[in-house]
Each structure stands twice: as structure tokens, then as C-alpha cells.
PDB file of N, CA and C in Angstrom:
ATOM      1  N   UNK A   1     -10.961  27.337  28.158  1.00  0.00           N
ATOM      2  CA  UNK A   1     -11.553  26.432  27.197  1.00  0.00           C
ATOM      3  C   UNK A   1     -11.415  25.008  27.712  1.00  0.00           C
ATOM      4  N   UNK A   2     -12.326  24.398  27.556  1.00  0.00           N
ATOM      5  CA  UNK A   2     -12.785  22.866  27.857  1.00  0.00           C
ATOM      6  C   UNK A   2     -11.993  21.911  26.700  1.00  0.00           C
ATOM      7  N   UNK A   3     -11.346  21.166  26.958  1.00  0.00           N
ATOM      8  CA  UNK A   3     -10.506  20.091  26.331  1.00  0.00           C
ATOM      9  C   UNK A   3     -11.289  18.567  26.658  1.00  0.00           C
ATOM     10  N   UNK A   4     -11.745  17.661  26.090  1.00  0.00           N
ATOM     11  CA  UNK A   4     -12.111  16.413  26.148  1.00  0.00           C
ATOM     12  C   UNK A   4     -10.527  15.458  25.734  1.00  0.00           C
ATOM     13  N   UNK A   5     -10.168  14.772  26.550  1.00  0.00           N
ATOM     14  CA  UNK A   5      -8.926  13.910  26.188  1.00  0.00           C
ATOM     15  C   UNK A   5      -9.216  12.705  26.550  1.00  0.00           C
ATOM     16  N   UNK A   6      -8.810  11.391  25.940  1.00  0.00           N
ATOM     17  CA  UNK A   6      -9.081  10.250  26.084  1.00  0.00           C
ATOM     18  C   UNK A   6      -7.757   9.296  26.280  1.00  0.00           C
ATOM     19  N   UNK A   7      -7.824   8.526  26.511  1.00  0.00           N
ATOM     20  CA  UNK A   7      -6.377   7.252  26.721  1.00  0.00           C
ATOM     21  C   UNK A   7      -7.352   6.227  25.960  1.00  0.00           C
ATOM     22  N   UNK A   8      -6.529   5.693  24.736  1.00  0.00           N
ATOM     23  CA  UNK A   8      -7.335   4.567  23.717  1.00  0.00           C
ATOM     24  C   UNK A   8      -5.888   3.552  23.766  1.00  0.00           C
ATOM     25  N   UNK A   9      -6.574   2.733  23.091  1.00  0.00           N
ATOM     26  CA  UNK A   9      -5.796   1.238  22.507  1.00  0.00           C
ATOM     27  C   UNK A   9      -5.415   1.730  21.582  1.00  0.00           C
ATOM     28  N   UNK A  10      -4.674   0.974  20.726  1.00  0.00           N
ATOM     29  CA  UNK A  10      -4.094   1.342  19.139  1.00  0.00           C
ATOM     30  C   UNK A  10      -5.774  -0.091  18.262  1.00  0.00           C
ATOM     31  N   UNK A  11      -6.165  -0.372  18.728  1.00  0.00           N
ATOM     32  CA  UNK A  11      -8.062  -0.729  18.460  1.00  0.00           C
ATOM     33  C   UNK A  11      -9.097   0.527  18.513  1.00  0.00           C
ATOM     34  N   UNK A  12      -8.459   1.672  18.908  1.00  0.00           N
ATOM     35  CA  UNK A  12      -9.248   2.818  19.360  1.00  0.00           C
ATOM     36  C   UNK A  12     -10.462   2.607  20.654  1.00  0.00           C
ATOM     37  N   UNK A  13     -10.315   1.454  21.073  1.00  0.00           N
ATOM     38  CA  UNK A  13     -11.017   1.321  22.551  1.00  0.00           C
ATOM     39  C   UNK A  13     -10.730   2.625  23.837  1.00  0.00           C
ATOM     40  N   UNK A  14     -11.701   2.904  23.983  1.00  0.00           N
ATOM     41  CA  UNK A  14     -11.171   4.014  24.699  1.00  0.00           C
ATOM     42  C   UNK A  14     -11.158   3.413  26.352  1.00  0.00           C
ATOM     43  N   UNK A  15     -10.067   3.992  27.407  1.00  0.00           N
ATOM     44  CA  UNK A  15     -10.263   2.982  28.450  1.00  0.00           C
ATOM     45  C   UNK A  15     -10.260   4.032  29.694  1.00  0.00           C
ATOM     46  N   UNK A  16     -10.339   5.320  29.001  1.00  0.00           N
ATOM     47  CA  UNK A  16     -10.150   6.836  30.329  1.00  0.00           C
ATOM     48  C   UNK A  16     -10.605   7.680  29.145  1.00  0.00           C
ATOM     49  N   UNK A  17     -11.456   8.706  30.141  1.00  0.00           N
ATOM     50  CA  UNK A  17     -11.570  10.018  29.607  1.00  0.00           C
ATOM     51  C   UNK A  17     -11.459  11.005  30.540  1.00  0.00           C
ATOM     52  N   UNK A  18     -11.044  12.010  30.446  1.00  0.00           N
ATOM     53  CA  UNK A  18     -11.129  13.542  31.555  1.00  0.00           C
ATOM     54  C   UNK A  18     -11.964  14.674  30.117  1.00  0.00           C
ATOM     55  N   UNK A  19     -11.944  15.876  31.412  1.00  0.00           N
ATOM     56  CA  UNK A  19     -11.600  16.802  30.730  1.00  0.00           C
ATOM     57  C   UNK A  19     -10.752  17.822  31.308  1.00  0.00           C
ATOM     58  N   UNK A  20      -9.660  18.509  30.288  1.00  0.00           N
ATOM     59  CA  UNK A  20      -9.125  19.337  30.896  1.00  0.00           C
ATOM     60  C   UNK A  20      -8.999  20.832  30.280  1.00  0.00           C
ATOM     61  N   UNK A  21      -8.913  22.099  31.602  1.00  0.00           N
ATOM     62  CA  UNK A  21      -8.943  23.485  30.673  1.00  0.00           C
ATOM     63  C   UNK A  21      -7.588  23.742  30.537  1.00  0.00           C
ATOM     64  N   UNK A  22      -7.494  24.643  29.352  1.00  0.00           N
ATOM     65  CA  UNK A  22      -7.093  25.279  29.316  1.00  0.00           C
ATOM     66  C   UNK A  22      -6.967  27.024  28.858  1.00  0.00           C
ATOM     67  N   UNK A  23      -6.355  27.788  28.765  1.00  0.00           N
ATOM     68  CA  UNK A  23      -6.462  28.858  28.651  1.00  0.00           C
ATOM     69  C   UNK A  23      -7.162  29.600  27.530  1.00  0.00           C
ATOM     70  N   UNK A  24      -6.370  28.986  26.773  1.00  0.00           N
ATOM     71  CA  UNK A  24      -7.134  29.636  25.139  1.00  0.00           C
ATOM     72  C   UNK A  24      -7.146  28.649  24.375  1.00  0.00           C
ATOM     73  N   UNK A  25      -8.203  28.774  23.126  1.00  0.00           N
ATOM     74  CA  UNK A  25      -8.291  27.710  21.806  1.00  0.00           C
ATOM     75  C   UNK A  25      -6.692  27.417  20.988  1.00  0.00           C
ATOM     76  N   UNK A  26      -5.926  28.670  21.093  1.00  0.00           N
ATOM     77  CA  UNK A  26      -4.698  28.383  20.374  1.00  0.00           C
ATOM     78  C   UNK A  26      -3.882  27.570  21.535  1.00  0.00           C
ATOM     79  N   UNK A  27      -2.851  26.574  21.752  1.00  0.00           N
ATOM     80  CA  UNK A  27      -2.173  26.186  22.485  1.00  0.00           C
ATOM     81  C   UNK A  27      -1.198  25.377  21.869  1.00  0.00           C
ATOM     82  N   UNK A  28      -0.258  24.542  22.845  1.00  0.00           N
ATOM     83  CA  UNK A  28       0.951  23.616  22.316  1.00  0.00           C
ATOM     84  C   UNK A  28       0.495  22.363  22.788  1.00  0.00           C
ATOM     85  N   UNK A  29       1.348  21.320  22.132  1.00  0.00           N
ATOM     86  CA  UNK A  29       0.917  19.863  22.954  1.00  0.00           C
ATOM     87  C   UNK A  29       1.774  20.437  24.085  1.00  0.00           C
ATOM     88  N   UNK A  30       2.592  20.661  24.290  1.00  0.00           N
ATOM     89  CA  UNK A  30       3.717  20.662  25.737  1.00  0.00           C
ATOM     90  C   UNK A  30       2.180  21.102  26.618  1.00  0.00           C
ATOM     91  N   UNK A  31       1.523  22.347  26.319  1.00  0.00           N
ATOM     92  CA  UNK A  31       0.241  23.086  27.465  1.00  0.00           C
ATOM     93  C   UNK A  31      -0.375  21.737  27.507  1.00  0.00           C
ATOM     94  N   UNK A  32      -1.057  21.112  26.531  1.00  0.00           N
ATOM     95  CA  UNK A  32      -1.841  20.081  26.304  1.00  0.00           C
ATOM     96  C   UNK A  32      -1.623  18.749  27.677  1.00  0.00           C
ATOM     97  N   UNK A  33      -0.291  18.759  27.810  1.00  0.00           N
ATOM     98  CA  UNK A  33       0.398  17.560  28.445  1.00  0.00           C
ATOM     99  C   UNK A  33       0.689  18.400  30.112  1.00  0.00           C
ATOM    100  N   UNK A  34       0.757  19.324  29.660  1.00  0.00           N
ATOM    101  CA  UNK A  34       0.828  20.083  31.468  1.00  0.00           C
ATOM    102  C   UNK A  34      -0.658  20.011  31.661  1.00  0.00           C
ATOM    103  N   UNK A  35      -1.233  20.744  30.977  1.00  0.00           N
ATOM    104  CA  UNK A  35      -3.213  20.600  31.637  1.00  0.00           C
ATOM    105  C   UNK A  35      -3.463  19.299  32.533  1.00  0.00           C
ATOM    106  N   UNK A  36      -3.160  18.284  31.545  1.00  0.00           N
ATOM    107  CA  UNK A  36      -3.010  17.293  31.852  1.00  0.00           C
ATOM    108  C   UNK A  36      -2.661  16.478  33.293  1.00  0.00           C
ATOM    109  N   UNK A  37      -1.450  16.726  33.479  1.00  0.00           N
ATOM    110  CA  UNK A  37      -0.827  16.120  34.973  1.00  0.00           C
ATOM    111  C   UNK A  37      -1.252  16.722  35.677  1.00  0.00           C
ATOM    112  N   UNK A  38      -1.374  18.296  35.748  1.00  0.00           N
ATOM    113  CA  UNK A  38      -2.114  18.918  36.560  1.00  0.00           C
ATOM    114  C   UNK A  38      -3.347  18.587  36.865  1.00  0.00           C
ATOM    115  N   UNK A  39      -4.076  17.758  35.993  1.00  0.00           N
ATOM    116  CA  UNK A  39      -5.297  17.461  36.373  1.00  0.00           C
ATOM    117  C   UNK A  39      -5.620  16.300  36.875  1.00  0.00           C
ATOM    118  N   UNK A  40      -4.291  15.674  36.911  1.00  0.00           N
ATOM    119  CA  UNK A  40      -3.915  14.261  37.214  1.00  0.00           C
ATOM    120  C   UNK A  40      -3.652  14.337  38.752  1.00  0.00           C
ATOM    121  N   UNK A  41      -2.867  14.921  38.796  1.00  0.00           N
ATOM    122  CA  UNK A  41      -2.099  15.409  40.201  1.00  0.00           C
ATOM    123  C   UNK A  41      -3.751  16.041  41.424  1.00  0.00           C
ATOM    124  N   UNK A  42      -4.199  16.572  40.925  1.00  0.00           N
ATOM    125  CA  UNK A  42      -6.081  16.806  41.240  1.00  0.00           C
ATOM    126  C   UNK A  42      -6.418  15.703  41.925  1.00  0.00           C
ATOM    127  N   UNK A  43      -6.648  14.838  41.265  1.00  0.00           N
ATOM    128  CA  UNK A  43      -7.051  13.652  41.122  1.00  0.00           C
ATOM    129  C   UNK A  43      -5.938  12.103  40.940  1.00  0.00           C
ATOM    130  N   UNK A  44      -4.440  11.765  41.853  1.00  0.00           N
ATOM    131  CA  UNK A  44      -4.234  10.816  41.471  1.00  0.00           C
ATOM    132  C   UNK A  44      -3.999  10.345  41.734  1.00  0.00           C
ATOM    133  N   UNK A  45      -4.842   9.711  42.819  1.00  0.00           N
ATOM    134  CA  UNK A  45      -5.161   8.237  42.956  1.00  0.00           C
ATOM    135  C   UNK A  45      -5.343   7.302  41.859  1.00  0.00           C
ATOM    136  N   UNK A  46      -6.179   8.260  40.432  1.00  0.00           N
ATOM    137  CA  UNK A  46      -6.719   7.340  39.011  1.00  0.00           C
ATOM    138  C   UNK A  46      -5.596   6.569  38.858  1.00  0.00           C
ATOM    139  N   UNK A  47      -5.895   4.999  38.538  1.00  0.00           N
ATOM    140  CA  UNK A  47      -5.112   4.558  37.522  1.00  0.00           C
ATOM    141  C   UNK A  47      -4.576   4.674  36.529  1.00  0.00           C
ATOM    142  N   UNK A  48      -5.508   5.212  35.780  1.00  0.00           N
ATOM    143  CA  UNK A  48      -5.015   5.259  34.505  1.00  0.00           C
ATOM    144  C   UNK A  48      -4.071   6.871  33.982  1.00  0.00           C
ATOM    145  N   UNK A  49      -3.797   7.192  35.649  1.00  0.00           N
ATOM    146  CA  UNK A  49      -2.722   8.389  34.768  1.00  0.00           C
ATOM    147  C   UNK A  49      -1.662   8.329  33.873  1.00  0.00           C
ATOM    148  N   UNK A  50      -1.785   8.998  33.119  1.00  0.00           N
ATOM    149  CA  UNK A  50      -0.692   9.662  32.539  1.00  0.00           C
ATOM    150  C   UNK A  50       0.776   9.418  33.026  1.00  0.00           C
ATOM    151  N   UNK A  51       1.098  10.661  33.546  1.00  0.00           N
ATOM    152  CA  UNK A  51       1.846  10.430  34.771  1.00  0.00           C
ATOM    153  C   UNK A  51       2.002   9.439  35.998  1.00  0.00           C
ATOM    154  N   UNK A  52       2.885   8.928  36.720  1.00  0.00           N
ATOM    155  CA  UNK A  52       3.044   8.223  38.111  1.00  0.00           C
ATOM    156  C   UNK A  52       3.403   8.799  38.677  1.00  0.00           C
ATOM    157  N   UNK A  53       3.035   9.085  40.193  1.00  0.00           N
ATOM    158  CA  UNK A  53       3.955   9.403  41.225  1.00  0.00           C
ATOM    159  C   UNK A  53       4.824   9.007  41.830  1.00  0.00           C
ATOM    160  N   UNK A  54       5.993   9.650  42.080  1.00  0.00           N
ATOM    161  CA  UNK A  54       6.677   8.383  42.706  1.00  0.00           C
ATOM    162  C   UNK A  54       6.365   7.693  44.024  1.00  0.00           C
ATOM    163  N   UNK A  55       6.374   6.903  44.173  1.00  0.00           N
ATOM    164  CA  UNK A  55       6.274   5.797  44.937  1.00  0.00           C
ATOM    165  C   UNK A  55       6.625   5.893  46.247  1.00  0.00           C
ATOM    166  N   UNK A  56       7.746   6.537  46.691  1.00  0.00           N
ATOM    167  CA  UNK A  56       8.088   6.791  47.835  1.00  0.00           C
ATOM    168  C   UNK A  56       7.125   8.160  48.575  1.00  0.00           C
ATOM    169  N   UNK A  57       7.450   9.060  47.068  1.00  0.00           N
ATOM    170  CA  UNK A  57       6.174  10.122  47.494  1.00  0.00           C
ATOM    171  C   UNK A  57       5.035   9.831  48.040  1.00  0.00           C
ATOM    172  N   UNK A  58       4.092   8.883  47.614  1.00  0.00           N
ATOM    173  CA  UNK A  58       2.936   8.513  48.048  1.00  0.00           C
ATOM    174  C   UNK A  58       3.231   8.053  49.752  1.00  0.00           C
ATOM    175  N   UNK A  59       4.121   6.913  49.381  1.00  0.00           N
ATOM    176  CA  UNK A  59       3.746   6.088  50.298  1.00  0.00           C
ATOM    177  C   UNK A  59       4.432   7.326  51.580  1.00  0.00           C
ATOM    178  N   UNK A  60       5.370   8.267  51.786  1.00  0.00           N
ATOM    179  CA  UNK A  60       5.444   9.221  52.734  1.00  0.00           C
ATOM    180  C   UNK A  60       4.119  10.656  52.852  1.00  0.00           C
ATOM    181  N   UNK A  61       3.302  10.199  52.132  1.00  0.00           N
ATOM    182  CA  UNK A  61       1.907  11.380  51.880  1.00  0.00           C
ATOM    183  C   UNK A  61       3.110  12.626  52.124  1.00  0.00           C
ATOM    184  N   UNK A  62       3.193  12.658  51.312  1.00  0.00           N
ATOM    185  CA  UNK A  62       4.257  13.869  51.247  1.00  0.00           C
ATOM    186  C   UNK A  62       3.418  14.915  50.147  1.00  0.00           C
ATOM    187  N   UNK A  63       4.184  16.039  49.703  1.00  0.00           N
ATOM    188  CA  UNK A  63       3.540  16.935  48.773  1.00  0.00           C
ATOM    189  C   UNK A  63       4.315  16.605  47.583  1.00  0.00           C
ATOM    190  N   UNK A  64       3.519  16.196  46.351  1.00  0.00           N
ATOM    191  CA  UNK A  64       4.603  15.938  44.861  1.00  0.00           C
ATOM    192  C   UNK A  64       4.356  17.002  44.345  1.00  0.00           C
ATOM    193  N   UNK A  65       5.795  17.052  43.844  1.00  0.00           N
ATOM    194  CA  UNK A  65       6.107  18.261  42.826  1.00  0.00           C
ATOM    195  C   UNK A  65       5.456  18.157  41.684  1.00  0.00           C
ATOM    196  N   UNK A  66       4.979  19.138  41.398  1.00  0.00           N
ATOM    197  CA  UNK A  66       4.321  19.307  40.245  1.00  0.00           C
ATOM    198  C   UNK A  66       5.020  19.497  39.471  1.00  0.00           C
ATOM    199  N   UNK A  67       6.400  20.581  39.377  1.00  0.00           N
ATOM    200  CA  UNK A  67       7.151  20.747  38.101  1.00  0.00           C
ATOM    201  C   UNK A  67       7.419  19.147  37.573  1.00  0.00           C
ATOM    202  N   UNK A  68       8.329  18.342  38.969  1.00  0.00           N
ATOM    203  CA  UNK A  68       8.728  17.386  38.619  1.00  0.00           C
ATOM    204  C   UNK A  68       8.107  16.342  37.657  1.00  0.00           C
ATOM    205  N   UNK A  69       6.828  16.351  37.970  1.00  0.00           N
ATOM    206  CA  UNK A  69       5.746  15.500  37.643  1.00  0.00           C
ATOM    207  C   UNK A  69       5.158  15.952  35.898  1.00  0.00           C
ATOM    208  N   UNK A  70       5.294  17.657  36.080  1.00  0.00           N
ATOM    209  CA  UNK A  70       5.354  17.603  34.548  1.00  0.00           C
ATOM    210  C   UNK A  70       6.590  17.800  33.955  1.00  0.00           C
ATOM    211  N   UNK A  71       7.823  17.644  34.266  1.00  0.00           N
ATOM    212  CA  UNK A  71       8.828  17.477  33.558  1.00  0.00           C
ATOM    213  C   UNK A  71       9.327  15.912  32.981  1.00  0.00           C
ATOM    214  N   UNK A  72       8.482  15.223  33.926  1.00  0.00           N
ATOM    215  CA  UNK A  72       8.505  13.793  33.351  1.00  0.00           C
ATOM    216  C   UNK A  72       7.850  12.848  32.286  1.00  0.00           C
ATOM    217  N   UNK A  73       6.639  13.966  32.177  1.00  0.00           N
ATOM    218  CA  UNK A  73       5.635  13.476  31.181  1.00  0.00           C
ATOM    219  C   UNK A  73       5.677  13.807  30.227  1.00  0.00           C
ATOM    220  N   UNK A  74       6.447  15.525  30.129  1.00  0.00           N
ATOM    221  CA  UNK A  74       7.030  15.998  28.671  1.00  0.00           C
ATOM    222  C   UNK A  74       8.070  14.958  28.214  1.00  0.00           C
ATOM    223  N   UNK A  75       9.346  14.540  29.204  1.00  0.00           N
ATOM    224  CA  UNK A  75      10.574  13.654  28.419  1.00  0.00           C
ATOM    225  C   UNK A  75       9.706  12.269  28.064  1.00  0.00           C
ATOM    226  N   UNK A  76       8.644  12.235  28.883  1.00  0.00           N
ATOM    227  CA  UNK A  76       8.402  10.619  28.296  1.00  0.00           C
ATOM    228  C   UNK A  76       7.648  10.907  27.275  1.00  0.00           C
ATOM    229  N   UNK A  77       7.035  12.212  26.401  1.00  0.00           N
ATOM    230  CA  UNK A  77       6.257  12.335  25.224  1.00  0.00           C
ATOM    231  C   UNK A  77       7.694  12.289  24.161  1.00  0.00           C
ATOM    232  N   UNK A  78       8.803  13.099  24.458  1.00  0.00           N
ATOM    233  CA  UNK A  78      10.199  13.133  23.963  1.00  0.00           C
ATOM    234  C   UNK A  78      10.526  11.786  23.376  1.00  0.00           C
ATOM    235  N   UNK A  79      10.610  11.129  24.795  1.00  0.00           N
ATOM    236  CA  UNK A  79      11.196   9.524  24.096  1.00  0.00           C
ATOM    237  C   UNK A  79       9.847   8.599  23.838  1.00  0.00           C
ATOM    238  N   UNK A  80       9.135   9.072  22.937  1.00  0.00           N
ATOM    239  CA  UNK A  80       8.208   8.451  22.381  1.00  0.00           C
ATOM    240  C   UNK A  80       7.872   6.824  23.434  1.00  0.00           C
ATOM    241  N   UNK A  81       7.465   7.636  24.782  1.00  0.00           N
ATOM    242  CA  UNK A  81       6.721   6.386  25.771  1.00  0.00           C
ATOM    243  C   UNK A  81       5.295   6.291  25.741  1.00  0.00           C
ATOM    244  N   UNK A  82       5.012   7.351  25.010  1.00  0.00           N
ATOM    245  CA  UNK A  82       3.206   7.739  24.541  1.00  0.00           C
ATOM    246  C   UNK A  82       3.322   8.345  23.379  1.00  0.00           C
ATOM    247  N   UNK A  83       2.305   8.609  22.609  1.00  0.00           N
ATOM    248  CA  UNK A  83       2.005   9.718  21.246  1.00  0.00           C
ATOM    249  C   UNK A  83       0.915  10.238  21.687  1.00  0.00           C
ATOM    250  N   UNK A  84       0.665  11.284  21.075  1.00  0.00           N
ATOM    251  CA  UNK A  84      -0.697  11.666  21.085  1.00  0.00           C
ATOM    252  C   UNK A  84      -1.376  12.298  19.653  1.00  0.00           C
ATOM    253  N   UNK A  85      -2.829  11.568  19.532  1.00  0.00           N
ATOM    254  CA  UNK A  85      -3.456  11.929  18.072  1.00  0.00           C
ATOM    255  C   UNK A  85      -4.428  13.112  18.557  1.00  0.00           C
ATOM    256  N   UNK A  86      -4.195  14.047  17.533  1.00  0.00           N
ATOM    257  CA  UNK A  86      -5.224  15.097  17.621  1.00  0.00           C
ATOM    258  C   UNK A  86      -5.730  15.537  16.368  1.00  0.00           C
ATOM    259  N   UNK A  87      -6.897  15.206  16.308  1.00  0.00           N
ATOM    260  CA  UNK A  87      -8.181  15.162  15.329  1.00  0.00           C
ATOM    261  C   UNK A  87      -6.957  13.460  14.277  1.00  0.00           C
ATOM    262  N   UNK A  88      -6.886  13.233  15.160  1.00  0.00           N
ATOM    263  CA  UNK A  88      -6.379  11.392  14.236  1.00  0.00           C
ATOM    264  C   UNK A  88      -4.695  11.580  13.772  1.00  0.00           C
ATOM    265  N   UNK A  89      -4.069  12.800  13.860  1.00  0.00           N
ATOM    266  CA  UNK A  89      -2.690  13.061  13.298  1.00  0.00           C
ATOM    267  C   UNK A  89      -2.106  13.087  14.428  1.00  0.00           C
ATOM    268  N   UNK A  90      -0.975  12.373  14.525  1.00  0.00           N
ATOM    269  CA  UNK A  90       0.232  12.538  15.146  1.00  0.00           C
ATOM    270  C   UNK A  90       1.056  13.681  15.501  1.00  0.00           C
ATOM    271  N   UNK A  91       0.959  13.960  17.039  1.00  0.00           N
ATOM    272  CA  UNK A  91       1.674  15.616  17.345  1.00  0.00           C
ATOM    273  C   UNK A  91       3.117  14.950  17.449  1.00  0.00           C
ATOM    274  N   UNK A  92       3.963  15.828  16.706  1.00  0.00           N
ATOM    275  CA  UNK A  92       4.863  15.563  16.431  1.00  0.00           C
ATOM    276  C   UNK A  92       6.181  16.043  17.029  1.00  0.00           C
ATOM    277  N   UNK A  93       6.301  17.524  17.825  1.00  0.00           N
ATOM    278  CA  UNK A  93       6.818  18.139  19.066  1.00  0.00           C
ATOM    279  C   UNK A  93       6.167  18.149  19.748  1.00  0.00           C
ATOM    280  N   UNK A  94       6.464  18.866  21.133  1.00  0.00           N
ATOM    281  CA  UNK A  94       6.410  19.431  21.883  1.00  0.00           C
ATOM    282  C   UNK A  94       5.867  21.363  21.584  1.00  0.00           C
ATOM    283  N   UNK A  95       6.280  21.752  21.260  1.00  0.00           N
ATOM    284  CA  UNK A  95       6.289  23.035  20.588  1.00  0.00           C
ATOM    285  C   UNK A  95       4.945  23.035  19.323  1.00  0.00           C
ATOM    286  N   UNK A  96       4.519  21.719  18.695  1.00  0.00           N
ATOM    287  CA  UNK A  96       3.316  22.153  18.233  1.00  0.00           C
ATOM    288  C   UNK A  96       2.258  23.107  18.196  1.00  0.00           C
ATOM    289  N   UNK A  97       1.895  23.867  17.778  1.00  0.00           N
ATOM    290  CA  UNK A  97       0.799  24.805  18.034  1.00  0.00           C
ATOM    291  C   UNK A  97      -0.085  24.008  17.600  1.00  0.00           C
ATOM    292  N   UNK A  98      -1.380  23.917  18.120  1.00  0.00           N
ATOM    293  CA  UNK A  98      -2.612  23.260  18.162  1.00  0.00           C
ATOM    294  C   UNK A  98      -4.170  24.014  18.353  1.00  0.00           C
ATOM    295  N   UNK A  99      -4.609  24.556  17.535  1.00  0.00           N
ATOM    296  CA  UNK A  99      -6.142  25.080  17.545  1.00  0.00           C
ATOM    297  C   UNK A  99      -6.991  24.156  18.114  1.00  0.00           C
ATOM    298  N   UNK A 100      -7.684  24.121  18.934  1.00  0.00           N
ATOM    299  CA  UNK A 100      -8.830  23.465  19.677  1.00  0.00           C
ATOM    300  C   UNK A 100      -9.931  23.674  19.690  1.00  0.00           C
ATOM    301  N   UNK A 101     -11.204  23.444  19.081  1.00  0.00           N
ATOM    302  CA  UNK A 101     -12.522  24.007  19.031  1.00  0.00           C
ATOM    303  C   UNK A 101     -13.406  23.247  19.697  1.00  0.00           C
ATOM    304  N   UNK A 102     -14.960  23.046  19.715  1.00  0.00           N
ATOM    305  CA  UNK A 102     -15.627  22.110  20.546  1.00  0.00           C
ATOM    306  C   UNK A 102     -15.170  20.389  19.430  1.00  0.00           C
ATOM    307  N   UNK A 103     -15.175  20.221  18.345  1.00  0.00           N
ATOM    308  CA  UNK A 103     -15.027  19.233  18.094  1.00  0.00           C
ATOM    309  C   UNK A 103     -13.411  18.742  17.445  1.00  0.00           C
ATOM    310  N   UNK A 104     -12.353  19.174  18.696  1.00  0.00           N
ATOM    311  CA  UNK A 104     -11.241  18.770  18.456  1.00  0.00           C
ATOM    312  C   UNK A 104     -11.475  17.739  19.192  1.00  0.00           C
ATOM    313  N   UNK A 105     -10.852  16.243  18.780  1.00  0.00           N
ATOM    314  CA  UNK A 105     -10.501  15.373  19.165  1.00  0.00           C
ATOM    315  C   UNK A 105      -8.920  14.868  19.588  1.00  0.00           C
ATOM    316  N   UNK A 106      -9.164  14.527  20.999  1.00  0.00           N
ATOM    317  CA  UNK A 106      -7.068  14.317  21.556  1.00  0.00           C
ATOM    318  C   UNK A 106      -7.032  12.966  22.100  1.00  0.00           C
ATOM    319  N   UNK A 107      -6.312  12.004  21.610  1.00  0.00           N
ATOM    320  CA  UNK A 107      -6.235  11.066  22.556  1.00  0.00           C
ATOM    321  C   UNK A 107      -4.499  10.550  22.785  1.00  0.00           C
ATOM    322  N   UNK A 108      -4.365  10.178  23.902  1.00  0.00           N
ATOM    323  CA  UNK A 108      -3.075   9.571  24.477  1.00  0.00           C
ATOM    324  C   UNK A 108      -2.979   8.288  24.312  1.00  0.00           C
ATOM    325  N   UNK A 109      -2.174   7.285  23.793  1.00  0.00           N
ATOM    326  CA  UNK A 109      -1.736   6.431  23.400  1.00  0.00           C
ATOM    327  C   UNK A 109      -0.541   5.977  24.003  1.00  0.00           C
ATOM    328  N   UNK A 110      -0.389   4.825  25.553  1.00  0.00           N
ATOM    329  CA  UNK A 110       0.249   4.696  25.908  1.00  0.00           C
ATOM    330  C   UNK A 110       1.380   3.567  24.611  1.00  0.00           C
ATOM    331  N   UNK A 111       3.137   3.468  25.090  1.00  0.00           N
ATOM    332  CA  UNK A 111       3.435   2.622  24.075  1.00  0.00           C
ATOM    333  C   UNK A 111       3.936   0.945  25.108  1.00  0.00           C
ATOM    334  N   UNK A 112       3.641   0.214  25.210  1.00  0.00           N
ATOM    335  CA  UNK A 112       3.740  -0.733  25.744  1.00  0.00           C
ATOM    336  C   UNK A 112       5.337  -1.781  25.226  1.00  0.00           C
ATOM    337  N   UNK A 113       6.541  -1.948  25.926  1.00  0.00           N
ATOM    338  CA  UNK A 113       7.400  -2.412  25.512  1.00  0.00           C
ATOM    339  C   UNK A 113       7.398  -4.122  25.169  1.00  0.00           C
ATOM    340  N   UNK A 114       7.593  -4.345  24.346  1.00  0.00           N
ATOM    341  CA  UNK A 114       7.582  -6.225  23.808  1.00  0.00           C
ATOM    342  C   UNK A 114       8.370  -6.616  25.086  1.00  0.00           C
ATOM    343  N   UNK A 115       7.754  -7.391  25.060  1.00  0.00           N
ATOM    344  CA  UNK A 115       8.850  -8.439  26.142  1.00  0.00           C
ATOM    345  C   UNK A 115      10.037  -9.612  25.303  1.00  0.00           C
ATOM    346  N   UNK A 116      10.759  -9.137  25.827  1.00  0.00           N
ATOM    347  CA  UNK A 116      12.238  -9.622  25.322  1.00  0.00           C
ATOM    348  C   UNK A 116      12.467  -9.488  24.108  1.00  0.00           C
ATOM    349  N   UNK A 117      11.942  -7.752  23.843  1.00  0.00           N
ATOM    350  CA  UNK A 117      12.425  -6.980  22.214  1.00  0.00           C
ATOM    351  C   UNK A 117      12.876  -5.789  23.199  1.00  0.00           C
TER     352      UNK A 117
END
């Protein structure tokens, strides 16, 4: 199944879109957020990933771990460094179960830290 996911503003400006599969209409955000890097990791050179690679990785063109890469994007959904709205509500675990049809809507919401808060 075909997933449409977006990266918006808290303006709802949208500033990235993919799409990513996954297996079946029933799923978790955790699948949601692996589809994800994995599809990142495809493709990531993009800016606007999700995920980063590390830095040293790149710059040695080395091979990045994928577990690693999605074990980082789950703790940073953990410590609320992103949210994500699906159909406009707030996923609230990891472990969520999530139905997906053609007009589910998902978007990622990076959280940007105040400077000197």
C-alpha cells in the first residue's frame, strides 16, 4: 500500500512530500517511521530528511546502517523531536495501530528548539 507523507510547518505549509509503501492498510506509527528512513536512506542526499546521517558516515562513503538510522528516528519520535498528525490527530506511541486508506492524511512536524529556552 501507497502512503503519501508530508513534512509541514505548524502554518501547515508543506515544504517535502514522498511517498512511502508499506505492507498492509493496518500498520503502527513505529512501521510508519521505518517506511520512512528506509526511503530516506534510498534517497539521502534530500535535505529535508527525516533522519541524518552521520556525518562521518558520509563523508567516509561508507555503508549506513539502517537499523541504526531507524533506531534513531524512533527515539527522536520518543523524545518528542518531531510529532506526527494523521488525518490532523496526534500519534501518540510508537505502538499505535493506524488504518490507512487512499485518503489518509500523515504529516511530520519537525520541533525546532528556542534559542536560549
Amino acid at each position: 500500500m501507497k502512503l503519501n507523507i508530508k513534512d509541514e510547518t505548524f502554518t501547515h505549509e508543506v515544504y517535502y512530500e514522498t511517498t512511502i509503501d508499506l505492507e498492509t492498510e493496518i500498520t503502527s506509527v513505529s512501521n510508519i517511521i521505518k517506511a520512512r528512513v528506509l526511503k530516506e536512506l534510498d534517497n539521502y542526499d534530500n535535505p529535508n530528511n527525516l533522519m541524518s546521517a552521520n556525518q562521518i558516515e558520509r563523508a567516509l562513503n561508507t555503508k549506513i546502517d539502517k537499523d541504526k538510522q531507524i533506531d534513531l528516528a524512533l527515539k527522536a519520535f520518543e523524545n518528542n523531536s518531531y510529532f506526527i498528525l494523521i488525518d490532523d490527530i496526534q500519534a501518540k506511541s510508537l505502538d499505535q495501530i493506524v488504518v490507512i486508506d487512499k485518503n489518509t492524511s500523515v504529516s511530520f512536524m519537525k520541533l525546532t528548539p528556542l534559542i536560549g529556552g
